[in-house]
C-alpha atoms as a PDB file:
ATOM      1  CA  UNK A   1     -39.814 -34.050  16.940  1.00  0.00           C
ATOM      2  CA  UNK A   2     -36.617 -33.687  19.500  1.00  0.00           C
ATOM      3  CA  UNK A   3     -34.327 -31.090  18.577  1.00  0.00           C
ATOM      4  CA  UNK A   4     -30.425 -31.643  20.064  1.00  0.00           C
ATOM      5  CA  UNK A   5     -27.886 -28.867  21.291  1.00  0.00           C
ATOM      6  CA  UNK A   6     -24.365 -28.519  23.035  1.00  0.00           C
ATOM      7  CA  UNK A   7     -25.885 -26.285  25.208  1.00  0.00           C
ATOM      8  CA  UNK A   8     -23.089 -25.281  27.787  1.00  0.00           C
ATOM      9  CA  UNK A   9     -25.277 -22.444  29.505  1.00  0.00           C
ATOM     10  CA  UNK A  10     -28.295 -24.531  30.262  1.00  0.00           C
ATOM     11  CA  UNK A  11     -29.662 -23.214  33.311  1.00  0.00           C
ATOM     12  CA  UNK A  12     -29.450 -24.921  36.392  1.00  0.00           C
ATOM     13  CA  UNK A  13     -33.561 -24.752  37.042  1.00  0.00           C
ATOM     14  CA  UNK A  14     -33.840 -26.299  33.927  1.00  0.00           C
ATOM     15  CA  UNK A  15     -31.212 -28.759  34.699  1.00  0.00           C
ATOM     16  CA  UNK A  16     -32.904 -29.679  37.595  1.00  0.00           C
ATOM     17  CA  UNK A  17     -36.799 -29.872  36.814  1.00  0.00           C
ATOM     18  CA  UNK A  18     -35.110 -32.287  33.821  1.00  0.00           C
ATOM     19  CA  UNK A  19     -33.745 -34.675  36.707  1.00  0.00           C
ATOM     20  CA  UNK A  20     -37.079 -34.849  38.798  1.00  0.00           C
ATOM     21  CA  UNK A  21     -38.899 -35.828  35.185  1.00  0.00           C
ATOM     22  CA  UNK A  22     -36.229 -38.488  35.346  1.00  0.00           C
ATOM     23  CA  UNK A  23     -35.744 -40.105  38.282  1.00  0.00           C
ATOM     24  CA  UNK A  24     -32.209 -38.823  38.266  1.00  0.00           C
ATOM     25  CA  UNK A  25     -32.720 -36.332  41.037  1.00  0.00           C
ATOM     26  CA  UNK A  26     -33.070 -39.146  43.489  1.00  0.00           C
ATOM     27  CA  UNK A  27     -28.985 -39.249  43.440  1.00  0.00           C
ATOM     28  CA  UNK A  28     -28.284 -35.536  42.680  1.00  0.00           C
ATOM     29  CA  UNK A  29     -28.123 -32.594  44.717  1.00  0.00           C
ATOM     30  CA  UNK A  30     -31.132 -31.140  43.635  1.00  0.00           C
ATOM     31  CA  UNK A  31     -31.701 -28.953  46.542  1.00  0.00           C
ATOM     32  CA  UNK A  32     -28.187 -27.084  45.874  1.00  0.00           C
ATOM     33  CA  UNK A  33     -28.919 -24.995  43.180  1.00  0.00           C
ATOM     34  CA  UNK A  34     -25.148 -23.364  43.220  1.00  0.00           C
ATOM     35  CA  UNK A  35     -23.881 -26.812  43.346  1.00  0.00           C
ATOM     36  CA  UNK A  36     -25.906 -27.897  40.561  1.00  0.00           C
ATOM     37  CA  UNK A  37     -24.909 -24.528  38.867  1.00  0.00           C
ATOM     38  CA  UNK A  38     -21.095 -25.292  39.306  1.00  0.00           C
ATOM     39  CA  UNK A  39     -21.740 -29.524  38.112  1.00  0.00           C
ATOM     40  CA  UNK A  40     -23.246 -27.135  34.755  1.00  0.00           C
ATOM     41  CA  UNK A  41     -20.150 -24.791  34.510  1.00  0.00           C
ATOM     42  CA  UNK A  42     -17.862 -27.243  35.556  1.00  0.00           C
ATOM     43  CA  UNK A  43     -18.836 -29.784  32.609  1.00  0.00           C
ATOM     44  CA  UNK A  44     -17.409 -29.979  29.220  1.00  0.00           C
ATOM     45  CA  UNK A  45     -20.245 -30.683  27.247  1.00  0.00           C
ATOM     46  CA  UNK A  46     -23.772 -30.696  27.958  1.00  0.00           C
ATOM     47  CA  UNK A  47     -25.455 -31.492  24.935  1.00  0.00           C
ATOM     48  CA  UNK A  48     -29.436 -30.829  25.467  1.00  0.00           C
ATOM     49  CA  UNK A  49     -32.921 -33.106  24.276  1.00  0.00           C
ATOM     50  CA  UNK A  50     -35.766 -30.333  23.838  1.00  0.00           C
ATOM     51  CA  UNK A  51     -39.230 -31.228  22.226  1.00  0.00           C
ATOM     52  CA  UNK A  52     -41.021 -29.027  19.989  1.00  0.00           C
ATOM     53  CA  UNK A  53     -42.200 -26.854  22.483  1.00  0.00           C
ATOM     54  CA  UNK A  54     -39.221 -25.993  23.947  1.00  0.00           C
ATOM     55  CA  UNK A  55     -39.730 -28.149  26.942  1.00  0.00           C
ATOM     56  CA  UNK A  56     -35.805 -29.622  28.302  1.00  0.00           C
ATOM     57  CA  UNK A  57     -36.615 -33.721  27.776  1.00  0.00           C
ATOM     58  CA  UNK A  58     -33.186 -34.992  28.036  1.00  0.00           C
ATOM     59  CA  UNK A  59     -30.134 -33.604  28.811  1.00  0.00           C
ATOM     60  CA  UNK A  60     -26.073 -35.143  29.137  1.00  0.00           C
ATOM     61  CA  UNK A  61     -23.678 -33.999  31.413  1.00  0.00           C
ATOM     62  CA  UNK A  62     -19.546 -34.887  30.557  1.00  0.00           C
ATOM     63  CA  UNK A  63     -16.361 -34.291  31.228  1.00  0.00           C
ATOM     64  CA  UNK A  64     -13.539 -34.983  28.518  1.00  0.00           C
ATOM     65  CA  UNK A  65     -10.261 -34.306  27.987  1.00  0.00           C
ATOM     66  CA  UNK A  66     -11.367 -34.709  24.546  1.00  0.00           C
ATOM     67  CA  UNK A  67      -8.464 -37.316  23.481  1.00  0.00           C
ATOM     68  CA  UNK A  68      -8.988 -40.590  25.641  1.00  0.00           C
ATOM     69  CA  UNK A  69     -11.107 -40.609  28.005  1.00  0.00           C
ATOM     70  CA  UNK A  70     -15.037 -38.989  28.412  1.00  0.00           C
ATOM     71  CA  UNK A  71     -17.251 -39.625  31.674  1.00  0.00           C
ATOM     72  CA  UNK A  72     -20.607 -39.153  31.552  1.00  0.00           C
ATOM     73  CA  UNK A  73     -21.693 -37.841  34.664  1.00  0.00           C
ATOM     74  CA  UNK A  74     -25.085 -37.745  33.737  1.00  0.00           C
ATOM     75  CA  UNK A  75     -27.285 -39.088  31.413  1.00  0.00           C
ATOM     76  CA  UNK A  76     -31.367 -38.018  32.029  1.00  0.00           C
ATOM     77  CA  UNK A  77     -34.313 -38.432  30.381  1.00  0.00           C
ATOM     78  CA  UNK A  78     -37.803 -37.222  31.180  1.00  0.00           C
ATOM     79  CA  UNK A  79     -40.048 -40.423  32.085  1.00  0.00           C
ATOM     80  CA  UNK A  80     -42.799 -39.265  29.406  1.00  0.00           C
ATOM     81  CA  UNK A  81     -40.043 -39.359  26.345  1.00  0.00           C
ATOM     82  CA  UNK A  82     -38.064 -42.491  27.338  1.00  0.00           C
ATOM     83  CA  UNK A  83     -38.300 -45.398  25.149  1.00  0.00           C
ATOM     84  CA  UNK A  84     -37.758 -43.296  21.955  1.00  0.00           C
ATOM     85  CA  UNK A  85     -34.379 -43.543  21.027  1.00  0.00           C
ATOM     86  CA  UNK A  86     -33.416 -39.746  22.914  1.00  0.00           C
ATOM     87  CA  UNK A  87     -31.254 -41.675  25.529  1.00  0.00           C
ATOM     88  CA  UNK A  88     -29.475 -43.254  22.767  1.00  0.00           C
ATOM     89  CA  UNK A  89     -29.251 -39.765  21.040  1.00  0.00           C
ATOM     90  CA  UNK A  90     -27.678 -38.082  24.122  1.00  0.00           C
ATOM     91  CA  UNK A  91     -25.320 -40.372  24.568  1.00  0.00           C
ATOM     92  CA  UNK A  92     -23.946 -40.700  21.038  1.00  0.00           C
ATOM     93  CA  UNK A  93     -23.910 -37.008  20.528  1.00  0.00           C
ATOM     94  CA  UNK A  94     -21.673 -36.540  23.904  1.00  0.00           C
ATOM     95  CA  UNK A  95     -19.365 -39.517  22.069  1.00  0.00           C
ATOM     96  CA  UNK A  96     -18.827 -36.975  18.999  1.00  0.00           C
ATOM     97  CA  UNK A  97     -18.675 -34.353  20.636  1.00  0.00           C
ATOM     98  CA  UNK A  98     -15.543 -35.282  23.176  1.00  0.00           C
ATOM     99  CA  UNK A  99     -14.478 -37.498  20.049  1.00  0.00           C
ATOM    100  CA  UNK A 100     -14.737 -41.043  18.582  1.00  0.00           C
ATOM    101  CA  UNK A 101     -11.002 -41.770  19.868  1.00  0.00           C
ATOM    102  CA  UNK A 102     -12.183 -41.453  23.556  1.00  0.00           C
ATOM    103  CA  UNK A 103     -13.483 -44.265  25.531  1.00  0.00           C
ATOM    104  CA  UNK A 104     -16.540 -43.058  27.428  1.00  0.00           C
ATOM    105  CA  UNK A 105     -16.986 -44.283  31.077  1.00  0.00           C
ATOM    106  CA  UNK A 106     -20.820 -44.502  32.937  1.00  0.00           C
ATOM    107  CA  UNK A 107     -21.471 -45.072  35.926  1.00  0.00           C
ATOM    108  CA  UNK A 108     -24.972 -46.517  35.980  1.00  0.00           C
ATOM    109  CA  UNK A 109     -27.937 -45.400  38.513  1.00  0.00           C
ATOM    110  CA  UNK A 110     -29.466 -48.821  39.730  1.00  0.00           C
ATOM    111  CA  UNK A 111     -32.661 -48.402  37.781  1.00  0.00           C
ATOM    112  CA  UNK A 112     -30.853 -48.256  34.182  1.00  0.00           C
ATOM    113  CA  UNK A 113     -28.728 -50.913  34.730  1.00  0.00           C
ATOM    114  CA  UNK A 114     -30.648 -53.146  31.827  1.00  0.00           C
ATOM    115  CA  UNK A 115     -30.722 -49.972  29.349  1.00  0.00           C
ATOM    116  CA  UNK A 116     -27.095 -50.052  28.901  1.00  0.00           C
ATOM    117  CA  UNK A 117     -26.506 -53.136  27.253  1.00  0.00           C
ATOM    118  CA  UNK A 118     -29.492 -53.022  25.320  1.00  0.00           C
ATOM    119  CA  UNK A 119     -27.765 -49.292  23.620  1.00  0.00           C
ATOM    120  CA  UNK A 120     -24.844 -51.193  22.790  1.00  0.00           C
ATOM    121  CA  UNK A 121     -22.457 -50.519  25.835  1.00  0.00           C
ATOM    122  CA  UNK A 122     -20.221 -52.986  27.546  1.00  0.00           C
ATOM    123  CA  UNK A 123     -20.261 -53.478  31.408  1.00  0.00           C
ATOM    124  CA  UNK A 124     -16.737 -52.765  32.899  1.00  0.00           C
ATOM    125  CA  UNK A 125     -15.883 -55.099  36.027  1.00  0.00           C
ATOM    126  CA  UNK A 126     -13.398 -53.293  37.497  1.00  0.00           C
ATOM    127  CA  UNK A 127     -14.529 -49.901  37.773  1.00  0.00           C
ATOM    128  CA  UNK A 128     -13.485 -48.488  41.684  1.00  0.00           C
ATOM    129  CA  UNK A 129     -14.948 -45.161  43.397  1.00  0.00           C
ATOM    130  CA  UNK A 130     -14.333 -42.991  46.539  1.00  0.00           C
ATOM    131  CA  UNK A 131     -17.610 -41.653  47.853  1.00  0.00           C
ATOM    132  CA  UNK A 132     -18.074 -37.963  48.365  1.00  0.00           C
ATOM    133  CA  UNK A 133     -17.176 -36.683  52.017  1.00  0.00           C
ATOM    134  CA  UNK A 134     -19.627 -33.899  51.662  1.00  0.00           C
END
């Protein structure tokens, strides 16, 4: 059993252990626990994946202005829980949360490229970034 949470004052430990069950923490800053704190404090909703034991397996990280537009910074699931619908979960719950009248925005990590369509979500072709400086 998976219990969910908007849990805005998830640790940043937690946070992090999460990503390294993940995979995520290959792109994160994993060894900058006050950055990592700040991407936590910084974020609008957080909504949480714990299994019975209390253990963080999933976690969502997104900023809204809660009336058009929601990004989903980061979307992680523990490699031992994936393929059982908490993904899906995380990602739905962040949609209600910010509300069903935004349009959320991903930006996929190269490994979970395939997952996205499969969930239901439609690639965007014209989607342009400027890369951190630091």
């Amino acid at each position: 059993m998976i219990h969910y949470e908007n849990e805005p004052d998830l640790t940043a430990l937690e946070f992090v252990a999460c990503l390294v069950r993940s995979t995520l923490a290959e792109r994160r800053p994993v060894s900058d626990l006050t950055r990592i704190e700040r991407m936590l404090r910084k974020a609008d909703i957080v909504i949480t994946a714990r299994a019975e034991s209390g253990l963080l397996v999933g976690v969502s990280r997104a900023i809204s202005d809660f009336c058009y537009c929601t990004y989903l910074s980061d979307l992680a699931v523990d490699v031992d829980y994936q393929r059982q619908g908490i993904g899906r979960e995380l990602i739905e719950r962040t949609h209600l949360a910010a509300g069903l009248e935004t349009t959320l925005i991903l930006l996929s990590a190269p490994k979970a490229q395939s997952y996205y369509p499969h969930i239901g979500m439609v690639r965007h072709e014209s989607a342009w970034t400027i890369q951190r400086r630091s």
